[in-house]
N, C-alpha and C. Protein backbone atom coordinates (compact mmCIF):
# COMPACT_ATOMS: atom_id res chain seq x y z
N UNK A 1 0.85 -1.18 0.00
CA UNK A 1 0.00 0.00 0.00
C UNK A 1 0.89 1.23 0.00
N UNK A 2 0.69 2.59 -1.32
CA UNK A 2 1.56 3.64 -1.07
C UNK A 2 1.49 4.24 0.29
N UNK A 3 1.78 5.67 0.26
CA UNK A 3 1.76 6.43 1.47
C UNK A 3 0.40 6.86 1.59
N UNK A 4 0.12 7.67 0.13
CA UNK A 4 -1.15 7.96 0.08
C UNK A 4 -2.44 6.97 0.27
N UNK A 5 -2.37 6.17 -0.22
CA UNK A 5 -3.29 5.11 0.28
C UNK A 5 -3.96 5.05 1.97
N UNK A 6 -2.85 4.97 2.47
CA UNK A 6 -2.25 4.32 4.16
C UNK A 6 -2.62 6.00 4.48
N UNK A 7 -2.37 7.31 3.98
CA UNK A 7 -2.87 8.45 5.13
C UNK A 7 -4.28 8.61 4.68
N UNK A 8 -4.93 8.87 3.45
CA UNK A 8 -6.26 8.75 3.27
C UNK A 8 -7.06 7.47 3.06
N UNK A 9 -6.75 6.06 3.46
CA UNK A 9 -7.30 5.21 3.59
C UNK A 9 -8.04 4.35 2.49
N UNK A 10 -7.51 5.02 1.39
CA UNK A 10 -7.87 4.60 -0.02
C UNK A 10 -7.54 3.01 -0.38
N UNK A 11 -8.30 2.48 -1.47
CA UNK A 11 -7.67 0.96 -1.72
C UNK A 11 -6.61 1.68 -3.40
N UNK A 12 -4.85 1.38 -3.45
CA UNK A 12 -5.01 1.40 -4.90
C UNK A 12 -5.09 0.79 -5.41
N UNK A 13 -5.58 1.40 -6.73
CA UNK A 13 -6.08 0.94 -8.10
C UNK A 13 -5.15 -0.14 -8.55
N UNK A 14 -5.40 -1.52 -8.84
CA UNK A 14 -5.31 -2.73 -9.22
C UNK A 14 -4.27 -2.53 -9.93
N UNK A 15 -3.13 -3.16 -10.37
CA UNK A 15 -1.92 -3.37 -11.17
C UNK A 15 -2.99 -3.90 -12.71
N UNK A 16 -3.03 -3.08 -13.91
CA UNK A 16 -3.87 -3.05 -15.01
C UNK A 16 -3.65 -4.81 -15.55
N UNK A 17 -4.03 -5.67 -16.40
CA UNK A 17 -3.68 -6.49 -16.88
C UNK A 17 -4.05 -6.63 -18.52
N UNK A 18 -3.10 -5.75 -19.40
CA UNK A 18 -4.05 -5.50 -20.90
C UNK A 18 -4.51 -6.75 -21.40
N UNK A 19 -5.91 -6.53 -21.73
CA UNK A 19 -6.52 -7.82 -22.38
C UNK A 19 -6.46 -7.65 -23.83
N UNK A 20 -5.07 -8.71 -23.97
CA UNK A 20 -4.39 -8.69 -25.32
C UNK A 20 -5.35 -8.42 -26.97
N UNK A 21 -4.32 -7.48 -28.07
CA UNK A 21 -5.33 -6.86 -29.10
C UNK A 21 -4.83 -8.17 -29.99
N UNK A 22 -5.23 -8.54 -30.89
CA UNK A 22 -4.30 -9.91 -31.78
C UNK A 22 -3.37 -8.99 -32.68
N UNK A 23 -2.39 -10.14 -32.83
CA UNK A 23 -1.53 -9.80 -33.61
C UNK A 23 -0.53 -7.76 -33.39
N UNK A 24 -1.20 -7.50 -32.47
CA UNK A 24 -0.58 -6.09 -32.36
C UNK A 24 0.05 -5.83 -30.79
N UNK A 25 1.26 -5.42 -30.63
CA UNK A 25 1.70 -4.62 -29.53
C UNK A 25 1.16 -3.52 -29.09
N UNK A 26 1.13 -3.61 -28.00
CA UNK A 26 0.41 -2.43 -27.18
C UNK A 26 1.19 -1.36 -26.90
N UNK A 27 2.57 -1.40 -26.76
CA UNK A 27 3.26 -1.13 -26.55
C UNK A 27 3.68 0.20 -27.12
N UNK A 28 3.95 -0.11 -29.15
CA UNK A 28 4.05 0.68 -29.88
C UNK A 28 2.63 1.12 -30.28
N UNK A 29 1.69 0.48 -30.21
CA UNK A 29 0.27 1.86 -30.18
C UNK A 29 0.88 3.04 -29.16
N UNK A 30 0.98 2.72 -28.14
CA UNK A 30 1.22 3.33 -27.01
C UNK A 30 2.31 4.65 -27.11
N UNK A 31 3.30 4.05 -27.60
CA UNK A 31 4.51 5.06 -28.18
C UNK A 31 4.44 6.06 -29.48
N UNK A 32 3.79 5.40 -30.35
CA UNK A 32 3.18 6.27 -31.40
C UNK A 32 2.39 6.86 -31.11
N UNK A 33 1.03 6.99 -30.27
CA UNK A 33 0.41 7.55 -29.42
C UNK A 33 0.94 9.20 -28.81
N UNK A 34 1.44 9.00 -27.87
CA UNK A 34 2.72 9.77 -27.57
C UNK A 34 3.57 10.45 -28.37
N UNK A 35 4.29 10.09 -29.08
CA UNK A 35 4.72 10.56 -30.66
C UNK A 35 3.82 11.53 -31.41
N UNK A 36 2.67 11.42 -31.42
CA UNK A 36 1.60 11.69 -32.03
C UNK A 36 0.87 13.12 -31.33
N UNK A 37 1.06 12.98 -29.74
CA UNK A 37 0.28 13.99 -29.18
C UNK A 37 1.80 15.18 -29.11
N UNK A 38 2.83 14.74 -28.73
CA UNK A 38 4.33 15.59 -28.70
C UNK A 38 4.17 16.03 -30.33
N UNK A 39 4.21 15.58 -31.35
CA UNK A 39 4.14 16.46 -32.58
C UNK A 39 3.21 17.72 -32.79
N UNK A 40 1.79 17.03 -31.99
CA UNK A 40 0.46 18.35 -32.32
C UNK A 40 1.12 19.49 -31.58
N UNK A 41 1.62 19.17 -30.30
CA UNK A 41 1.94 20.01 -29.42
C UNK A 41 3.15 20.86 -29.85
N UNK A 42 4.23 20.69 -30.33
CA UNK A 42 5.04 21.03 -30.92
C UNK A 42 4.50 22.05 -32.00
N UNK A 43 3.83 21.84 -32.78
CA UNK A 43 3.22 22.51 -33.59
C UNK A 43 2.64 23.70 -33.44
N UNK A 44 1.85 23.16 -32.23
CA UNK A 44 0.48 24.47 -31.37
C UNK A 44 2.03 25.04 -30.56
N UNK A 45 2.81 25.05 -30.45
CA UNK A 45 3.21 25.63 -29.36
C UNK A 45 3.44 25.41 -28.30
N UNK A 46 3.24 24.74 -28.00
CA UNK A 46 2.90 24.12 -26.87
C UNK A 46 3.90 22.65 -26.25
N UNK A 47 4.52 22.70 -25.01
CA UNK A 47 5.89 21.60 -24.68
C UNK A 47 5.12 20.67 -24.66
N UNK A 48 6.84 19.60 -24.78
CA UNK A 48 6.08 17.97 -25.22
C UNK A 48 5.54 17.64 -23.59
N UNK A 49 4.44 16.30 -23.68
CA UNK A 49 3.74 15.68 -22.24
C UNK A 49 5.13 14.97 -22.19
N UNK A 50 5.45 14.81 -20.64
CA UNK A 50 6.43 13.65 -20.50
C UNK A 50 5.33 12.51 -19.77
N UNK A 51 6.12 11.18 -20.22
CA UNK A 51 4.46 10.04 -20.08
C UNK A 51 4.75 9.43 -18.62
N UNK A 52 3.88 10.04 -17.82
CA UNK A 52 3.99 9.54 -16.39
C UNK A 52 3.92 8.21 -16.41
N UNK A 53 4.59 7.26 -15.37
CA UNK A 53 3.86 5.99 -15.14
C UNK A 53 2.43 5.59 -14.25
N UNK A 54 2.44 6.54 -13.31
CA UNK A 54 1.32 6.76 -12.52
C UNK A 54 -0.36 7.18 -13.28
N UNK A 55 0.35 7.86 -14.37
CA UNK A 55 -1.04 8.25 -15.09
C UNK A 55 -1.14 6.98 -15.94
N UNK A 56 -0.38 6.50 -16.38
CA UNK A 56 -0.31 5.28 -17.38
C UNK A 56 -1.26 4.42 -16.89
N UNK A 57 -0.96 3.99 -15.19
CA UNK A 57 -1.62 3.04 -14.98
C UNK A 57 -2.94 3.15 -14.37
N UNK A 58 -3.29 4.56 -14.52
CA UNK A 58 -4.95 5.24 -14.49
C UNK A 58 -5.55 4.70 -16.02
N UNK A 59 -4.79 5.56 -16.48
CA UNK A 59 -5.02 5.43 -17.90
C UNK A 59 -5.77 3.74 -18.56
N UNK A 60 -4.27 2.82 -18.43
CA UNK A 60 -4.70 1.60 -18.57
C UNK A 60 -5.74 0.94 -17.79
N UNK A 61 -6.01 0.72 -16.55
CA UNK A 61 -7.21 0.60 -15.75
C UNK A 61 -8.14 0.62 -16.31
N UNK A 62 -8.67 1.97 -17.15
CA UNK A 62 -9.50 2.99 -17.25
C UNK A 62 -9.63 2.36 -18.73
N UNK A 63 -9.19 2.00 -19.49
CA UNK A 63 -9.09 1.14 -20.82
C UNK A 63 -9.66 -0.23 -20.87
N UNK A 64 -8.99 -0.88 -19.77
CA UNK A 64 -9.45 -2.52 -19.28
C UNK A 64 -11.06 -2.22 -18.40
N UNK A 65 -11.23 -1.68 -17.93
CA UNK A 65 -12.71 -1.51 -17.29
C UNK A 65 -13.57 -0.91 -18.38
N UNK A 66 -13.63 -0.28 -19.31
CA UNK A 66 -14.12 0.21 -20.92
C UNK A 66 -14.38 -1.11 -21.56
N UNK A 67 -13.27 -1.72 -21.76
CA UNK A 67 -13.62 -2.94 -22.21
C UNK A 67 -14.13 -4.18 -21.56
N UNK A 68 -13.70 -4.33 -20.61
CA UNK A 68 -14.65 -5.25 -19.68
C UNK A 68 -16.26 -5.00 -19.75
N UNK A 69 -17.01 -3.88 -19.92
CA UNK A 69 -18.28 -3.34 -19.87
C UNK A 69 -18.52 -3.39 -21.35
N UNK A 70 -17.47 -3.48 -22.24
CA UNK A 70 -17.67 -3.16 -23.88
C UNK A 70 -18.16 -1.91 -23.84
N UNK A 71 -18.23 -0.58 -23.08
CA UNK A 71 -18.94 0.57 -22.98
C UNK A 71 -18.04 1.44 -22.94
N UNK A 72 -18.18 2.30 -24.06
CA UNK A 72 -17.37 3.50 -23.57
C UNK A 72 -18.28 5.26 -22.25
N UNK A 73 -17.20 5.25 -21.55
CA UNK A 73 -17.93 6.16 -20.50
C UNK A 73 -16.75 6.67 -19.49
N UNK A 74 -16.98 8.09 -19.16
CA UNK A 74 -15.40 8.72 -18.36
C UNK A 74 -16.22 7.98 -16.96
N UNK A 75 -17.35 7.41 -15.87
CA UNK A 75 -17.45 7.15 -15.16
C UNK A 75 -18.46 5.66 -15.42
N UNK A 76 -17.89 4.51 -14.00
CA UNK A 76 -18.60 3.50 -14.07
C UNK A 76 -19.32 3.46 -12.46
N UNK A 77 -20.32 3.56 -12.31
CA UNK A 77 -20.61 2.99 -10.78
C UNK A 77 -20.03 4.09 -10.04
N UNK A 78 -20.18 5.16 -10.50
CA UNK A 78 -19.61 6.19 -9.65
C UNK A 78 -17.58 6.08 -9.45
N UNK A 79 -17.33 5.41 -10.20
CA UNK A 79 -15.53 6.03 -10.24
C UNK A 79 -15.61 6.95 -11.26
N UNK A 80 -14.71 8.00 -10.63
CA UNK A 80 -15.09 9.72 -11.32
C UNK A 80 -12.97 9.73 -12.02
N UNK A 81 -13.06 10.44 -12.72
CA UNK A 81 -11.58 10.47 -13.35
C UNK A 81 -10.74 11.20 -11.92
N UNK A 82 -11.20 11.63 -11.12
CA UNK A 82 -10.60 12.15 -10.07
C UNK A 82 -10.32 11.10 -9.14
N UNK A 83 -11.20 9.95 -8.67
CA UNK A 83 -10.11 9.11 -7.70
C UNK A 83 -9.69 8.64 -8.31
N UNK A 84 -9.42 7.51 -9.81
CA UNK A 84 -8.88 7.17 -10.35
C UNK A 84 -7.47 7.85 -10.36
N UNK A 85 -7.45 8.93 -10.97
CA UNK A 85 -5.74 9.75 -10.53
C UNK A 85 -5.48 9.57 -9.66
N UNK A 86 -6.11 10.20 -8.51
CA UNK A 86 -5.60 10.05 -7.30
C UNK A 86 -5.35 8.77 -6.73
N UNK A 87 -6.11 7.58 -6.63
CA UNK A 87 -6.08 6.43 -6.00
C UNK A 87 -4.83 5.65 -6.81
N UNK A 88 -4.69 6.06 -8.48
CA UNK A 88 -3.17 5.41 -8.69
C UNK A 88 -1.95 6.20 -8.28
N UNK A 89 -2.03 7.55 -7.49
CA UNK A 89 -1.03 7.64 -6.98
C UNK A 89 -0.57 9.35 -7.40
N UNK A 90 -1.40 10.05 -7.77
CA UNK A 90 -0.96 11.40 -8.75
C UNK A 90 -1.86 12.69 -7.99
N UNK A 91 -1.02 12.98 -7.35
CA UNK A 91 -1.27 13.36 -6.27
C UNK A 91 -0.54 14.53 -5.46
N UNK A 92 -0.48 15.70 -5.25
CA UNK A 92 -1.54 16.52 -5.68
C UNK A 92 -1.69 17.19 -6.93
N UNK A 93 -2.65 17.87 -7.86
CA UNK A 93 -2.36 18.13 -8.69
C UNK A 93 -3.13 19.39 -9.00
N UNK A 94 -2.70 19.93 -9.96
CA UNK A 94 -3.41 21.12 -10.37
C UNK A 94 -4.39 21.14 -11.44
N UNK A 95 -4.35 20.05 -12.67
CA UNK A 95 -5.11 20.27 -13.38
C UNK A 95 -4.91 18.57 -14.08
N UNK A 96 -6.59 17.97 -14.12
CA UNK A 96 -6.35 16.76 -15.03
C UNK A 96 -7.44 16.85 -16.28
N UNK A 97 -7.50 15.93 -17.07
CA UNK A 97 -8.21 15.72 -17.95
C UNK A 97 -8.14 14.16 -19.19
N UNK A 98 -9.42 14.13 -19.62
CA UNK A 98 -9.26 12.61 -20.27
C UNK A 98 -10.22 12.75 -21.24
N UNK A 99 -9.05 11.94 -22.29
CA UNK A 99 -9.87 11.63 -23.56
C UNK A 99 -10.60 9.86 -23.82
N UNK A 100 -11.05 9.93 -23.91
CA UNK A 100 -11.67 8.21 -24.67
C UNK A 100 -11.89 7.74 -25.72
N UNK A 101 -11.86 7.02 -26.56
CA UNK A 101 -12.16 6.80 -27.52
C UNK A 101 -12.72 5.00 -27.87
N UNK A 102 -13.58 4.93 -28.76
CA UNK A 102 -13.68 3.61 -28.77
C UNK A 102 -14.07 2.92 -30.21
N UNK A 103 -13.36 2.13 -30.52
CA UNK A 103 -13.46 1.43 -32.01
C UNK A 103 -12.20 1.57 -32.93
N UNK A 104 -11.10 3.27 -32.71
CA UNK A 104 -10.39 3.24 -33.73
C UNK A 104 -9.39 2.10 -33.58
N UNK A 105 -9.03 1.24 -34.89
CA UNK A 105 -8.00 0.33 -34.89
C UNK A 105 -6.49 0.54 -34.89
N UNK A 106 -6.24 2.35 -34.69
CA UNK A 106 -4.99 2.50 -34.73
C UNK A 106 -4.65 2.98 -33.70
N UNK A 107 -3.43 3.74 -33.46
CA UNK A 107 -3.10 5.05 -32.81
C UNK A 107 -3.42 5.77 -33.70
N UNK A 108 -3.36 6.05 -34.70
CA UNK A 108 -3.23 7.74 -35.42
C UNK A 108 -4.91 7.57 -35.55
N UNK A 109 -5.33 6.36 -35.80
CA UNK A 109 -7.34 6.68 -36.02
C UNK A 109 -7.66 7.51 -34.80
N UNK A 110 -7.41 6.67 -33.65
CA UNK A 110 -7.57 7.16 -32.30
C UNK A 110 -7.27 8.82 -32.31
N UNK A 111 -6.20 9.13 -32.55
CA UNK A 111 -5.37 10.79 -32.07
C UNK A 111 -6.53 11.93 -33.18
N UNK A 112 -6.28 11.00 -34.59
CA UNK A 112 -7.22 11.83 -35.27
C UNK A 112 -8.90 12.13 -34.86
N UNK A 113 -9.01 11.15 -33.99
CA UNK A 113 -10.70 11.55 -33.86
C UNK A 113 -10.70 12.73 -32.72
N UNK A 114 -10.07 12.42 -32.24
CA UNK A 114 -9.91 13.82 -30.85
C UNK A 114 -9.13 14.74 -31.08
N UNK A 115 -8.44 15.14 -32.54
CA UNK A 115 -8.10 16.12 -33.21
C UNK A 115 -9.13 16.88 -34.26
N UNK A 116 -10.33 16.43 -34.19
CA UNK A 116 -11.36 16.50 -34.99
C UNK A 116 -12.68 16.83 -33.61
N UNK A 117 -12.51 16.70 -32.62
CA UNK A 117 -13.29 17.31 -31.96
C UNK A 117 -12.69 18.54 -31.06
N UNK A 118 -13.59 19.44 -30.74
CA UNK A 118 -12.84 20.89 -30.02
C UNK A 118 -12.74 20.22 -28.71
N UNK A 119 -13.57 19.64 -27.74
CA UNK A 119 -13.47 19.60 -26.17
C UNK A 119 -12.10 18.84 -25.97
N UNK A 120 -12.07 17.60 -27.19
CA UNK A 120 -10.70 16.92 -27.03
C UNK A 120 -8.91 17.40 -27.51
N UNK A 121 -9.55 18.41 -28.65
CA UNK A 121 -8.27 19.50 -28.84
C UNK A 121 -8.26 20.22 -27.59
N UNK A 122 -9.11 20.79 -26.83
CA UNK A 122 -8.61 21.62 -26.05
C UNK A 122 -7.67 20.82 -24.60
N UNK A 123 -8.48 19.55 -24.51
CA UNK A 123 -7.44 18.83 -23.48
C UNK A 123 -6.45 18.29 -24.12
N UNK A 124 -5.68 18.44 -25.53
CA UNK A 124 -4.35 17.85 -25.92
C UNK A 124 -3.65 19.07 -25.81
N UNK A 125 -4.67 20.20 -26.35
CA UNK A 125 -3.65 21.44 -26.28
C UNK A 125 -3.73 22.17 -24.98
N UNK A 126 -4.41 21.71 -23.59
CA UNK A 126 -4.25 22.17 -22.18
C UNK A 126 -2.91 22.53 -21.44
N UNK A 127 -2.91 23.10 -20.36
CA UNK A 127 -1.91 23.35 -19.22
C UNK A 127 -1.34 21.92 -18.70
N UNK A 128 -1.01 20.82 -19.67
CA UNK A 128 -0.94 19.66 -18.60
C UNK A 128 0.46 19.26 -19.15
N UNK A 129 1.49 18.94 -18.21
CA UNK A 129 2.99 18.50 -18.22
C UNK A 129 2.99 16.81 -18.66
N UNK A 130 1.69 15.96 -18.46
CA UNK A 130 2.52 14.79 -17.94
C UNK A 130 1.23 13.99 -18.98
N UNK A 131 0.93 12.80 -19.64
CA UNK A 131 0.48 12.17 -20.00
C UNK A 131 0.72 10.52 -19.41
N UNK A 132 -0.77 10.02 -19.37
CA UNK A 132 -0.70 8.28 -19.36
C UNK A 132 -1.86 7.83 -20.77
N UNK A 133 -0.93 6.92 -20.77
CA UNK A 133 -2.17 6.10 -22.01
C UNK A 133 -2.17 4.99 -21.93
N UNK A 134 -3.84 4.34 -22.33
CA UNK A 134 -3.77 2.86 -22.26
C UNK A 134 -4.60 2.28 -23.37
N UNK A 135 -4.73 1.21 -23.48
CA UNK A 135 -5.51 0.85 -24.66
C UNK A 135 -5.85 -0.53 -24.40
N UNK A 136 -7.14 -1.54 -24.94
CA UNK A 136 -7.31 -2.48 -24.03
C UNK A 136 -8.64 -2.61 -25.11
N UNK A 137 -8.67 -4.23 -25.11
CA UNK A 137 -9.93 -4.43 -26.22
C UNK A 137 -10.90 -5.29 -25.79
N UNK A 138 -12.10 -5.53 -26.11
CA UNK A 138 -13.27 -6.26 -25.74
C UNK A 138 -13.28 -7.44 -25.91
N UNK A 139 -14.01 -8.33 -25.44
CA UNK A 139 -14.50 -9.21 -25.83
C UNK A 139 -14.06 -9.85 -27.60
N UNK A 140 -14.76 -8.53 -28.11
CA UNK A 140 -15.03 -8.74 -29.67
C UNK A 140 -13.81 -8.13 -30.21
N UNK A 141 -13.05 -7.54 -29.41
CA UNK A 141 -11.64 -7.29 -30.30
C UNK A 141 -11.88 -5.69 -30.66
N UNK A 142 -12.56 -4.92 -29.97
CA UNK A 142 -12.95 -3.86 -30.04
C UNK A 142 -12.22 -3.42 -29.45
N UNK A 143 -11.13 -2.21 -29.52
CA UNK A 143 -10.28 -1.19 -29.38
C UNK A 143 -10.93 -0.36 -28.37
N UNK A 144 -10.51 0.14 -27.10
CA UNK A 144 -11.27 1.19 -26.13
C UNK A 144 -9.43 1.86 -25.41
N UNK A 145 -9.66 3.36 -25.91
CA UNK A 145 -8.23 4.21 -25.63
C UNK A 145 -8.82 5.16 -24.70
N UNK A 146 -7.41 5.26 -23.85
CA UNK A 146 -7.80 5.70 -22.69
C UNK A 146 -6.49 7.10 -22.69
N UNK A 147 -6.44 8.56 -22.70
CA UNK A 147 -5.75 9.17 -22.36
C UNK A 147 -5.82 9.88 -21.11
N UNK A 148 -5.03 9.83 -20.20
CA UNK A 148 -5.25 11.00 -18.89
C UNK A 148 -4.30 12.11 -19.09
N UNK A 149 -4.13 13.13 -19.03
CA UNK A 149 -3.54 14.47 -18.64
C UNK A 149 -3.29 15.47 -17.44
N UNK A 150 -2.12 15.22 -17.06
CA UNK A 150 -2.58 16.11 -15.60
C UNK A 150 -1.05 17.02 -15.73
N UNK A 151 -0.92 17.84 -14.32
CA UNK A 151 -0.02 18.51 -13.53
C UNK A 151 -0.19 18.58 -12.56
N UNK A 152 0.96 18.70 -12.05
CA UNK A 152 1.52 18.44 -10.42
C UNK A 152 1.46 19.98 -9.69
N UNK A 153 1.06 19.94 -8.54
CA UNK A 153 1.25 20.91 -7.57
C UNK A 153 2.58 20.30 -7.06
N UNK A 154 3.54 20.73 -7.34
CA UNK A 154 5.08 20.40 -6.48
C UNK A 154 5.83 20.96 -7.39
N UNK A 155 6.97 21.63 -6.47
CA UNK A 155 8.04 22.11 -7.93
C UNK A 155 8.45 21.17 -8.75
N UNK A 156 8.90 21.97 -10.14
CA UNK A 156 9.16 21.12 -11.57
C UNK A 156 10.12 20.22 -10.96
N UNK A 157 11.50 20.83 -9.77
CA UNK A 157 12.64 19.83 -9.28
C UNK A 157 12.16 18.49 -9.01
N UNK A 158 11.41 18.74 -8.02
CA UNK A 158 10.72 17.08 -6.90
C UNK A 158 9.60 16.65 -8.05
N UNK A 159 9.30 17.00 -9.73
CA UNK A 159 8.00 16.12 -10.31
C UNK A 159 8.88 15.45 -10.34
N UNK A 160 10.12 14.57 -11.14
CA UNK A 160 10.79 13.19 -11.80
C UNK A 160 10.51 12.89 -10.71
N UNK A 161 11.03 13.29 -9.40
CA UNK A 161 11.27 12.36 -7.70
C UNK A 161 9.93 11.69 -7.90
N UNK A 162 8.74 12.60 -7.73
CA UNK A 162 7.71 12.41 -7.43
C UNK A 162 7.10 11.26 -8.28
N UNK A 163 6.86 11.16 -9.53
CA UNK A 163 6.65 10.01 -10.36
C UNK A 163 6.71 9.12 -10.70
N UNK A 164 8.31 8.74 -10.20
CA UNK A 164 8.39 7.73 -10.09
C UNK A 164 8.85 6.69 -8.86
N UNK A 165 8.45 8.03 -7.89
CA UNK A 165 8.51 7.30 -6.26
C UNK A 165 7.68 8.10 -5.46
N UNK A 166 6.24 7.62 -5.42
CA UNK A 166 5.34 8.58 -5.27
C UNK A 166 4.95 8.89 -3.80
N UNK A 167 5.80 7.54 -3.13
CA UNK A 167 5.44 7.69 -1.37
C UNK A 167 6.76 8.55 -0.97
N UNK A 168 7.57 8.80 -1.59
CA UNK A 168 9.00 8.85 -0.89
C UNK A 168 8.54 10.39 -0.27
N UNK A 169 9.64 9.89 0.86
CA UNK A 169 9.47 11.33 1.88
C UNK A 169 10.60 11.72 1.74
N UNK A 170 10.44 13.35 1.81
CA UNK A 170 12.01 14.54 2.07
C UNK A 170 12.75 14.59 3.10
N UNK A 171 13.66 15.21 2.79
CA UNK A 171 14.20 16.06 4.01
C UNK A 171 13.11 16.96 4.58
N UNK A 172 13.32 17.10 5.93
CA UNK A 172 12.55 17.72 7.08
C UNK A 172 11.16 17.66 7.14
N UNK A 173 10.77 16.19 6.69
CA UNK A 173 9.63 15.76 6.96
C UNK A 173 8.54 16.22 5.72
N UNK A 174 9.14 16.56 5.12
CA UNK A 174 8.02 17.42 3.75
C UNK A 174 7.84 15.85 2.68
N UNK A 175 6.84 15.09 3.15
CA UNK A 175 6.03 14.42 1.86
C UNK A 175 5.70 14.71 0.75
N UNK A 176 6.19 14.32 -0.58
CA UNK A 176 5.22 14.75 -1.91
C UNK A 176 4.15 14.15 -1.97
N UNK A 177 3.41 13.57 -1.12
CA UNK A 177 1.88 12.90 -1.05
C UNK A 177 1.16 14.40 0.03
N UNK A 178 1.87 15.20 0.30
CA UNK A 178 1.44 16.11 1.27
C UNK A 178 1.36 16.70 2.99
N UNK A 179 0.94 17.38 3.55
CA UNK A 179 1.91 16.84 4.97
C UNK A 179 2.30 15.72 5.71
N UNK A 180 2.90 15.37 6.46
CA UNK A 180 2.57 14.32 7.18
C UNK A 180 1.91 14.76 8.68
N UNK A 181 1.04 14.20 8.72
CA UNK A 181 0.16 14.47 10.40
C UNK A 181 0.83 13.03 11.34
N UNK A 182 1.44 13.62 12.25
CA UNK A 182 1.80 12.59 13.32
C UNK A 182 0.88 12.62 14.32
């Protein structure tokens, strides 16, 4: 159990298990993906996402439960895109956001359909430092993509610390999960 878990009493979010696409890596969807959103951004102006692992594994979760339901939807049973971040570990933050998509057979089908809508351009072209992505198929082999977007409340120094050691505590008692109450 992280830190955060253990001070707000949270369960985290399940280690993802992608329910394999045939014949294709997830891997390089995943990287072209990425590739794909760092070029728009580049373009607009705008700095590349660096791809959190913590959001990744929101992200993927959030892909495998899409497809488990065969339904695309940002909430199931009341999980809201906000504990999801938080409960995998991303924490505190200033600003998140998520795209979905369901059916395209590529990465670039996928990037292009939410380059073709405004609410989803505006969360590729948002205030957000850090990207996770996942991707995860149905039953029927149906494609369901999952992007999260966020930023960190913590200086730019302690985000790498923070990301990829999300319980670790500082010098003089200063947590990046937030105070510690003894």
């Amino acid at each position: 159990m992280g830190l955060l878990s253990w001070l707000f009493g949270k369960k985290p979010i399940p280690t993802p298990s992608p329910v394999p696409k045939p014949n294709v890596s997830f891997e390089e969807d995943l990287a072209t993906l990425l590739d794909l959103h760092n070029a728009f951004r580049i373009t607009n102006r705008k700095p590349r996402f660096t791809r959190s692992p913590i959001l990744d594994t929101a992200a993927q979760y959030w892909a495998n439960k899409m497809a488990e339901q065969s339904e695309l939807s940002h909430e199931f049973r009341g999980s809201t895109l906000v504990e999801r971040i938080e409960d995998a570990g991303y924490y505190p933050w200033l600003g998140i956001a998520e795209n979905i998509l369901q059916g395209a057979s590529t990465a670039k089908q996928a990037f292009l359909g939410w380059t073709a809508s405004a609410p989803h351009r505006h969360n590729l072209l948002g205030n957000y430092t850090s990207i996770g992505l996942g991707v995860a198929c149905d039953k029927d082999g149906e494609p369901f993509w999952c992007v999260d977007f966020g930023s960190l409340q913590i200086p730019p120094a302690l985000k790498d610390a923070y990301e990829h050691s999300p319980g670790i505590v500082l010098e003089r008692g200063i947590s990046l999960a937030g105070p510690i109450w003894t």
